[in-house]
Protein backbone atom coordinates (compact mmCIF):
# COMPACT_ATOMS: atom_id res chain seq x y z
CA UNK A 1 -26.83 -4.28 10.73
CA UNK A 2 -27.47 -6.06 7.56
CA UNK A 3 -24.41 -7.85 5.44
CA UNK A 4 -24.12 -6.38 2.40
CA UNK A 5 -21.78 -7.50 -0.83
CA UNK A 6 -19.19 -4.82 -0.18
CA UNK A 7 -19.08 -6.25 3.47
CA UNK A 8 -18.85 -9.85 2.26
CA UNK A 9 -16.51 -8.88 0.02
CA UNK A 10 -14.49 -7.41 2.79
CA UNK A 11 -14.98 -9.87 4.93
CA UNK A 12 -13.24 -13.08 2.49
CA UNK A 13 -10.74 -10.20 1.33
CA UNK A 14 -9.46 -10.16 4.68
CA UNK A 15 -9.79 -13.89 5.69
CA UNK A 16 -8.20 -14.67 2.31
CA UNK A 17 -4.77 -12.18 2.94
CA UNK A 18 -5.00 -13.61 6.64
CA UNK A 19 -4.10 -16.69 4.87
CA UNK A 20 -2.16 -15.56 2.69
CA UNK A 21 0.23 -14.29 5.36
CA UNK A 22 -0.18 -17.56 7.46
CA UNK A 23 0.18 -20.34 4.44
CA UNK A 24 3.86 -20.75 4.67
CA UNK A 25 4.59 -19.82 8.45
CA UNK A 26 4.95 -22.78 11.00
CA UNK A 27 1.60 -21.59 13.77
CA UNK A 28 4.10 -23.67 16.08
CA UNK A 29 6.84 -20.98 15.32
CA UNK A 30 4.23 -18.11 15.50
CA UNK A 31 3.27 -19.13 19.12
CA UNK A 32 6.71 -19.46 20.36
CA UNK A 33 7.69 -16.22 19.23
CA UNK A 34 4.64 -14.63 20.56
CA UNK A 35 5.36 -16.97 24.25
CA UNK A 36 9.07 -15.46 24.39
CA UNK A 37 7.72 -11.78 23.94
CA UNK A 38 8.31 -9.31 26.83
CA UNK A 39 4.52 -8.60 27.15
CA UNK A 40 5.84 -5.52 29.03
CA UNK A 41 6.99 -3.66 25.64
CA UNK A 42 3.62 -4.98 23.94
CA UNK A 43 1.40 -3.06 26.76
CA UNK A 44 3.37 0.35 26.68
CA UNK A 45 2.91 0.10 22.86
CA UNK A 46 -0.89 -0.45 22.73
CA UNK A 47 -0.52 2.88 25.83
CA UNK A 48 0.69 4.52 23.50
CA UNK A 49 -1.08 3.58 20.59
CA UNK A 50 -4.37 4.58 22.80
CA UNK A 51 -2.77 8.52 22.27
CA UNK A 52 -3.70 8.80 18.91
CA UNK A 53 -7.73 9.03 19.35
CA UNK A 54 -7.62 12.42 21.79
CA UNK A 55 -5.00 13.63 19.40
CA UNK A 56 -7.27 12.89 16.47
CA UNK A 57 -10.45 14.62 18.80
CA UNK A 58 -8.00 17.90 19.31
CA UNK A 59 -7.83 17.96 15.07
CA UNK A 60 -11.03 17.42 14.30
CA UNK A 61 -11.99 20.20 16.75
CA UNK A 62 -9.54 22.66 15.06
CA UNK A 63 -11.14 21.25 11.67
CA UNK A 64 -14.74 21.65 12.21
CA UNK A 65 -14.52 25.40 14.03
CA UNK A 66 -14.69 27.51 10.79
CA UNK A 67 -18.00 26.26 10.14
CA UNK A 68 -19.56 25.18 14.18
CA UNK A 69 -17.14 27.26 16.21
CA UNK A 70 -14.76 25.92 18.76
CA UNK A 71 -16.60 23.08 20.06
CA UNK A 72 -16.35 21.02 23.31
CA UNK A 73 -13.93 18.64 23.61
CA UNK A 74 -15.96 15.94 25.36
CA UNK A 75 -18.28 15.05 22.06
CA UNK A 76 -15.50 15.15 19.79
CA UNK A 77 -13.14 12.85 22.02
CA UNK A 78 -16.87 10.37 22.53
CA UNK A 79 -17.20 10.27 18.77
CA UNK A 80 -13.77 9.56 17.90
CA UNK A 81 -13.59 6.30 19.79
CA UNK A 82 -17.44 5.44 18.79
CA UNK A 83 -16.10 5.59 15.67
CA UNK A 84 -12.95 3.57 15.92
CA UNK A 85 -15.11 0.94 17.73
CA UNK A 86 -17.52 0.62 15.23
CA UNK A 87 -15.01 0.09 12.42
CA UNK A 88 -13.49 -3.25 14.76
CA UNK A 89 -16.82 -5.16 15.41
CA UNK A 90 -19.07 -3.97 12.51
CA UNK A 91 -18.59 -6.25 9.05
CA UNK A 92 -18.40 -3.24 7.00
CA UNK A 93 -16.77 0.85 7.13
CA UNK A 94 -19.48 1.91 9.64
CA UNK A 95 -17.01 4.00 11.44
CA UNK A 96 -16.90 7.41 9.92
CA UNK A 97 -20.44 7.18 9.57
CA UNK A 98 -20.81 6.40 13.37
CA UNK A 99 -18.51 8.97 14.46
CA UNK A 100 -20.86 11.55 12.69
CA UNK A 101 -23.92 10.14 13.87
CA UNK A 102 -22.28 10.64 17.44
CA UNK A 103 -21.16 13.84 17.08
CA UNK A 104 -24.39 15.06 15.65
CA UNK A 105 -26.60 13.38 18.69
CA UNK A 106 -24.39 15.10 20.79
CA UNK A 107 -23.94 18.49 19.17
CA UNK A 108 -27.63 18.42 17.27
CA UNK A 109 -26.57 22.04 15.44
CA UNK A 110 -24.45 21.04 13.10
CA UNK A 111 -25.48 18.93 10.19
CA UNK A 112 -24.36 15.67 9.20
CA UNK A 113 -23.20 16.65 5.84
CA UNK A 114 -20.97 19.34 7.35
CA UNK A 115 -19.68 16.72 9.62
CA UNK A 116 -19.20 14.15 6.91
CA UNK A 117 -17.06 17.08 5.22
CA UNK A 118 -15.42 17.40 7.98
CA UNK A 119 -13.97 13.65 8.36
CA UNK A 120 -13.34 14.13 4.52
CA UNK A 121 -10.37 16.60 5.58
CA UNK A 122 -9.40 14.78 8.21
CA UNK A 123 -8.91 11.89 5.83
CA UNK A 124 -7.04 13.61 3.63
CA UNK A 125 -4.39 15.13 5.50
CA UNK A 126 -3.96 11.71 6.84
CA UNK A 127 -3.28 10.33 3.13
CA UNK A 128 -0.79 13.71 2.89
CA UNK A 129 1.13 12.96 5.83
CA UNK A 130 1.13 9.44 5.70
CA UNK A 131 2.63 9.74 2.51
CA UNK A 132 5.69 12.03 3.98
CA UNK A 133 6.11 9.89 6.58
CA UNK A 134 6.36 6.07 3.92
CA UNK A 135 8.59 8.41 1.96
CA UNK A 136 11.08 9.30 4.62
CA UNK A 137 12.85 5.81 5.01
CA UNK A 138 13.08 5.90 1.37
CA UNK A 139 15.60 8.83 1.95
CA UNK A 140 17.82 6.80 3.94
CA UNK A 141 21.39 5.57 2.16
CA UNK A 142 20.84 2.14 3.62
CA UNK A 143 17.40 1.66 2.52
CA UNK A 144 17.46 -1.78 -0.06
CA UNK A 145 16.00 0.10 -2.85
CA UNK A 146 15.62 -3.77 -4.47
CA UNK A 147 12.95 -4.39 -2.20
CA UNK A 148 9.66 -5.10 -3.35
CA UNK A 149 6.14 -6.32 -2.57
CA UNK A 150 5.46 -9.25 -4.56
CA UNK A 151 7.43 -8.54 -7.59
CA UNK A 152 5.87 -4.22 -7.52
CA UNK A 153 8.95 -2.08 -6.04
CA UNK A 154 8.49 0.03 -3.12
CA UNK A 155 9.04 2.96 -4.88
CA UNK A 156 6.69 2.10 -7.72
CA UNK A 157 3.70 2.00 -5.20
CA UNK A 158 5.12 5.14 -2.79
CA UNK A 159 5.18 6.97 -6.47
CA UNK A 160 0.80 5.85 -7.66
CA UNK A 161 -0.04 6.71 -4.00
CA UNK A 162 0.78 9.83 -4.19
CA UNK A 163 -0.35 10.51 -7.57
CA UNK A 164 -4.12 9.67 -5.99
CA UNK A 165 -4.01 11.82 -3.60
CA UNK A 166 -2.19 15.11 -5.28
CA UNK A 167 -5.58 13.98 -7.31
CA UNK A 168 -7.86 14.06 -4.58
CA UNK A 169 -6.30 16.99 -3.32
CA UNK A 170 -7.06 18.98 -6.55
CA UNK A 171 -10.94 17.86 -6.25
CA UNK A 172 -10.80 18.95 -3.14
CA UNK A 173 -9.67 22.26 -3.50
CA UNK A 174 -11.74 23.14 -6.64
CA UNK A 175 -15.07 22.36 -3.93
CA UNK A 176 -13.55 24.69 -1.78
CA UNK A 177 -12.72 27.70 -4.32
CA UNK A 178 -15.55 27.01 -6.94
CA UNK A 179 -18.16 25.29 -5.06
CA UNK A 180 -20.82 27.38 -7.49
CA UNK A 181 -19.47 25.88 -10.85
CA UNK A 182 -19.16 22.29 -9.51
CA UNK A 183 -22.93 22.51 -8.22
CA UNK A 184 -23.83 23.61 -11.48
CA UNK A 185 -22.26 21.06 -13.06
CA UNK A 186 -23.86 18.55 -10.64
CA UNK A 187 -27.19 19.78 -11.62
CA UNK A 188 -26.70 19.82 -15.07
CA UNK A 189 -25.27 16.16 -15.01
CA UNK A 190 -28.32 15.00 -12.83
CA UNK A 191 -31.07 16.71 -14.43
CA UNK A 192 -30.24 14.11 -17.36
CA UNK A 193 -29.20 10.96 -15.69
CA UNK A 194 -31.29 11.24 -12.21
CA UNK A 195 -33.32 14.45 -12.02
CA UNK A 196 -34.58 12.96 -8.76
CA UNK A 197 -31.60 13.50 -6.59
CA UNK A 198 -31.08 17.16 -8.19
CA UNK A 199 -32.16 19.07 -5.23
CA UNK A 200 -30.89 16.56 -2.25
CA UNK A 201 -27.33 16.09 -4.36
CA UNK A 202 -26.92 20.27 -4.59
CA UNK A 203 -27.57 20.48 -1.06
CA UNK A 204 -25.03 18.07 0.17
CA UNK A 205 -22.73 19.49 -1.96
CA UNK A 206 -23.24 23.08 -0.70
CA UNK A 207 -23.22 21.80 3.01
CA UNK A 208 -19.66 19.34 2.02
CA UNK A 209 -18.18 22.28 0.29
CA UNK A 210 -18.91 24.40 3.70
CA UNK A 211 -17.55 21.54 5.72
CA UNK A 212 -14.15 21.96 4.10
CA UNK A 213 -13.69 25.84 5.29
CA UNK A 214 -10.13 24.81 7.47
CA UNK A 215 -8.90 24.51 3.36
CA UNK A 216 -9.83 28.20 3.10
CA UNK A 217 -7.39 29.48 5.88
CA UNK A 218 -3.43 29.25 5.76
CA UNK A 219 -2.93 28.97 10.18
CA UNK A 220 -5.82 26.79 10.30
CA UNK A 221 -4.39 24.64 7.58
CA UNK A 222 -0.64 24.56 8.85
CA UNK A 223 -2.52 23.61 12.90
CA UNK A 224 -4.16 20.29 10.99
CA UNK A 225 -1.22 19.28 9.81
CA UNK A 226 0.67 19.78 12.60
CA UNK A 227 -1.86 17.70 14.38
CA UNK A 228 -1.81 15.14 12.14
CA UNK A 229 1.56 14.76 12.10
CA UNK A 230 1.85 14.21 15.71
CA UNK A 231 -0.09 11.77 15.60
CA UNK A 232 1.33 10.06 12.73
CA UNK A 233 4.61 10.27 14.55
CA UNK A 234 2.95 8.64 18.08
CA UNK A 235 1.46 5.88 15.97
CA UNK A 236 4.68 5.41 14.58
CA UNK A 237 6.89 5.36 17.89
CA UNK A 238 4.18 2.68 18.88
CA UNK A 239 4.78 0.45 16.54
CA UNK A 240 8.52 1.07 17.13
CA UNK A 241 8.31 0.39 20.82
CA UNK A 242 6.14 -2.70 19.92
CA UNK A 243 9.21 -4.30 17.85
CA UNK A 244 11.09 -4.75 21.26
CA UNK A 245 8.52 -7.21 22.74
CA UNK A 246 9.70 -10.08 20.22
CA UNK A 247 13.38 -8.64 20.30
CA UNK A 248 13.39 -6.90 16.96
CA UNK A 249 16.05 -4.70 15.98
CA UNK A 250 15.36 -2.74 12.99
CA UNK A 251 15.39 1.25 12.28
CA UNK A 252 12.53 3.69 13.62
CA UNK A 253 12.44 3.67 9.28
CA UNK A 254 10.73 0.39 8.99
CA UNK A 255 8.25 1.40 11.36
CA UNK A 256 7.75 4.55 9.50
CA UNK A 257 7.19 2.09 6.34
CA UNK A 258 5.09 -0.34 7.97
CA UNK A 259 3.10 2.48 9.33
CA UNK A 260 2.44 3.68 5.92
CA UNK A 261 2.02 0.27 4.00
CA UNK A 262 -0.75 -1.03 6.36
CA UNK A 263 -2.43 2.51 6.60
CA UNK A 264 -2.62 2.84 3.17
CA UNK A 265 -3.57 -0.89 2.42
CA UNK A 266 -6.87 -0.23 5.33
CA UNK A 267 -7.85 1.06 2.08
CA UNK A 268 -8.91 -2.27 0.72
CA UNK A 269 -12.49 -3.57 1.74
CA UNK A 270 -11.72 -5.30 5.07
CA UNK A 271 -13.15 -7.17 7.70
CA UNK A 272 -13.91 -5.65 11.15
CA UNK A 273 -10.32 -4.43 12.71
CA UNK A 274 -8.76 -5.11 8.98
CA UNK A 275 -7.27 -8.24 10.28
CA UNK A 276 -5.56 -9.90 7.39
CA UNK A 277 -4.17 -6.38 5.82
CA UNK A 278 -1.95 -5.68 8.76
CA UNK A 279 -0.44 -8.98 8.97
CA UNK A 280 0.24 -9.03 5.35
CA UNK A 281 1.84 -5.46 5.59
CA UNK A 282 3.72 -6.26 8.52
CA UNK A 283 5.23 -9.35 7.04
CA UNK A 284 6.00 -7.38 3.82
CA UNK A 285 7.47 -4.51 5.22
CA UNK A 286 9.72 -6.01 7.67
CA UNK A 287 11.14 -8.31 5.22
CA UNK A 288 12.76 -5.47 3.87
CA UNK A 289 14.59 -4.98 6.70
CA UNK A 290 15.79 -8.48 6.94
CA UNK A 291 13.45 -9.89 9.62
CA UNK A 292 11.94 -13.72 9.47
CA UNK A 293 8.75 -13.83 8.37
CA UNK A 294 7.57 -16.13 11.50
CA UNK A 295 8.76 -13.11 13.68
CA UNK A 296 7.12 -10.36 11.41
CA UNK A 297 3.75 -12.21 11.68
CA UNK A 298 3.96 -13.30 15.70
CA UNK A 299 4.34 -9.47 16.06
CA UNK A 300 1.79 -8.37 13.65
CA UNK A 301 -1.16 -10.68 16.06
CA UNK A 302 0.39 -9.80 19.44
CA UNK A 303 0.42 -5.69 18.74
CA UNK A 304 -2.42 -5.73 16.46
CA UNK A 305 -4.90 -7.86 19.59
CA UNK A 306 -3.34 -5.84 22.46
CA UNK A 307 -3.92 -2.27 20.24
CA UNK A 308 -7.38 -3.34 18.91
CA UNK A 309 -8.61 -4.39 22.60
CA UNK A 310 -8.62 -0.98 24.68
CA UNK A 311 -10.01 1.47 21.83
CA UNK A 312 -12.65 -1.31 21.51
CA UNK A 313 -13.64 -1.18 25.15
CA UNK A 314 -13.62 2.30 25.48
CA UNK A 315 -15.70 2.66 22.35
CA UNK A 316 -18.09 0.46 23.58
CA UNK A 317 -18.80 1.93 26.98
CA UNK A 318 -19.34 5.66 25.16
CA UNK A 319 -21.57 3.68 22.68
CA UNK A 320 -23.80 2.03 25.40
CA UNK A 321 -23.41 5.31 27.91
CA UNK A 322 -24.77 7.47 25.14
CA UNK A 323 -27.55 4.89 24.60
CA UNK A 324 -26.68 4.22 20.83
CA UNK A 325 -27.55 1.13 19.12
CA UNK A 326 -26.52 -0.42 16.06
CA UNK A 327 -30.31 -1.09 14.60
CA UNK A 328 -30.73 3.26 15.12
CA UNK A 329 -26.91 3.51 13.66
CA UNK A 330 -28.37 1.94 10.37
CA UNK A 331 -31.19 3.70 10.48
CA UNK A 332 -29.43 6.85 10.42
CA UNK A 333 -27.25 5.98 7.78
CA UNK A 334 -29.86 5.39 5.31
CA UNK A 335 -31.68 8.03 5.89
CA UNK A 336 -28.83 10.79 5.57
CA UNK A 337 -26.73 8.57 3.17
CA UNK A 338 -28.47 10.27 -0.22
CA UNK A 339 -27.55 13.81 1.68
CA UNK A 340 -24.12 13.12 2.26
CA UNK A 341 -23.36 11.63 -0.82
């Protein structure tokens, strides 16, 4: 797959925070902490952590059945850790689009548009209830309300976060309700600017707006979040357990806020795995809470390794069972990129 600027980009973005993080921090420190862990706690974490990808298959199936029915399990569950693979070893945000590709090999009736529409949602109520969940230590009397990320407060960021995606929210929902008006719109824009992606840009449109029918129904809505939640909360109580490997004592709260920092800074362009973000957000977020940075950071690359290892495997093995490659991943990408756009 070839290296393009926004991978570079990611790629010294990363390496660059990873230094960041490290630049101050004794490595001799950093290894003793991580030599004095109780790998014990580290390995039920990353158990745990593995959770999260058939809970995420189990929402994406309730997602997708207004619009393909109540589809198997197996595909969905194949996809999902395709996709997480992907996003570890490839030098650029391959994963969504590999976890489509999947699905669609697998299940060859529903387009990829739909299915691109599909992770849309599923991104979204992540933002939504990732945004709960950073808010809820925030609640607590003890919280240091003086802490802050490099001179921006807490609160400050918590508060712009969730400004984007009340935003993105509203976008969302006028696709859903007035998918017409928006097309028209779209064609009126392009016809100007680009008359040549007219037709193709409609189309996507029509088959994104169809992808987000779960918006469109109440129960459906209230099951996603559910869903998601859970699986916030598992990702969460992960971390949490993780803490106890290298002896650290802080409240299920700071895993709740390092949970959301890191999450939301994934954001950023990264490098495969987003190495570099995490560390950064794990050193940020439990200084808040009082912990030494060399501890912070020996946990950050002992969870972060033993969590990023299993998915990876497992990934890898659906990738090479269902006879994928990356060269035909590309391929696939370019070709349906201008549709899904």
């Amino acid at each position: 797959m070839k290296l393009d600027w926004r991978s570079a980009l990611g790629i010294v973005l990363s390496a660059a925070l990873l230094w960041w993080t490290l630049k101050d921090e004794s490595l001799t420190g950093i290894w003793g902490a991580l030599r004095g862990a109780n790998v014990w706690w580290f390995l039920v974490a990353s158990a745990v952590c593995m959770l999260i990808f058939p809970l995420r298959a189990l929402r994406w199936q309730v997602i997708l059945e207004p619009v393909a029915g109540r589809l198997p399990y197996g595909p969905l569950w194949r996809a999902t850790c395709i996709g997480m693979m992907v996003n570890n070893v490839v030098p650029y945000r391959a994963g969504e689009l590999a976890r489509a590709f999947a699905l669609t090999r697998e299940v060859p009736n529903i387009s990829f548009a739909t299915v691109l529409a599909s992770l849309a949602v599923d991104r979204v109520f992540d933002a939504v209830v990732l945004l709960l969940l950073t808010f809820a230590p925030l609640l607590d009397p003890a919280f240091p309300w003086n802490a802050s990320a490099h001179a921006l407060p807490i609160g400050a960021i918590a508060r712009t976060a969730l400004v984007g995606v009340v935003v993105l929210l509203a976008l969302l929902y006028a696709l859903v309700f007035f998918p017409n008006r928006l097309i028209r719109l779209f064609e009126l824009a392009t016809r100007r600017v680009a008359p040549g992606i007219e037709r193709r840009g409609a189309e996507a449109l029509a088959a994104f707006a169809e992808g987000l029918g779960v918006l469109r129904h109440p129960g459906r809505f209230v099951a996603v979040f559910m869903w998601t939640l859970v699986h916030w909360i598992v990702q969460v109580a992960s971390i949490w357990i993780g803490f106890f490997a290298l002896g650290i004592r802080v409240p299920f709260g700071a895993a709740l806020l390092l949970n959301g920092v890191s999450s939301f800074a994934s954001v950023l362009p990264a490098a495969p795995g987003f190495f570099g973000q995490f560390e950064l957000s794990s050193k940020l977020s439990l200084r808040v809470y009082g912990v030494r940075d060399t501890l912070a950071v020996g946990w950050a690359l002992g969870y972060h390794v033993l969590t990023f290892i299993p998915i990876t495997i497992v990934g890898a093995v659906y990738f090479a069972r269902l006879g994928f490659s990356l060269r035909e991943l590309t391929a696939s990408g370019e070709r349906d990129e201008p549709r899904a756009a």
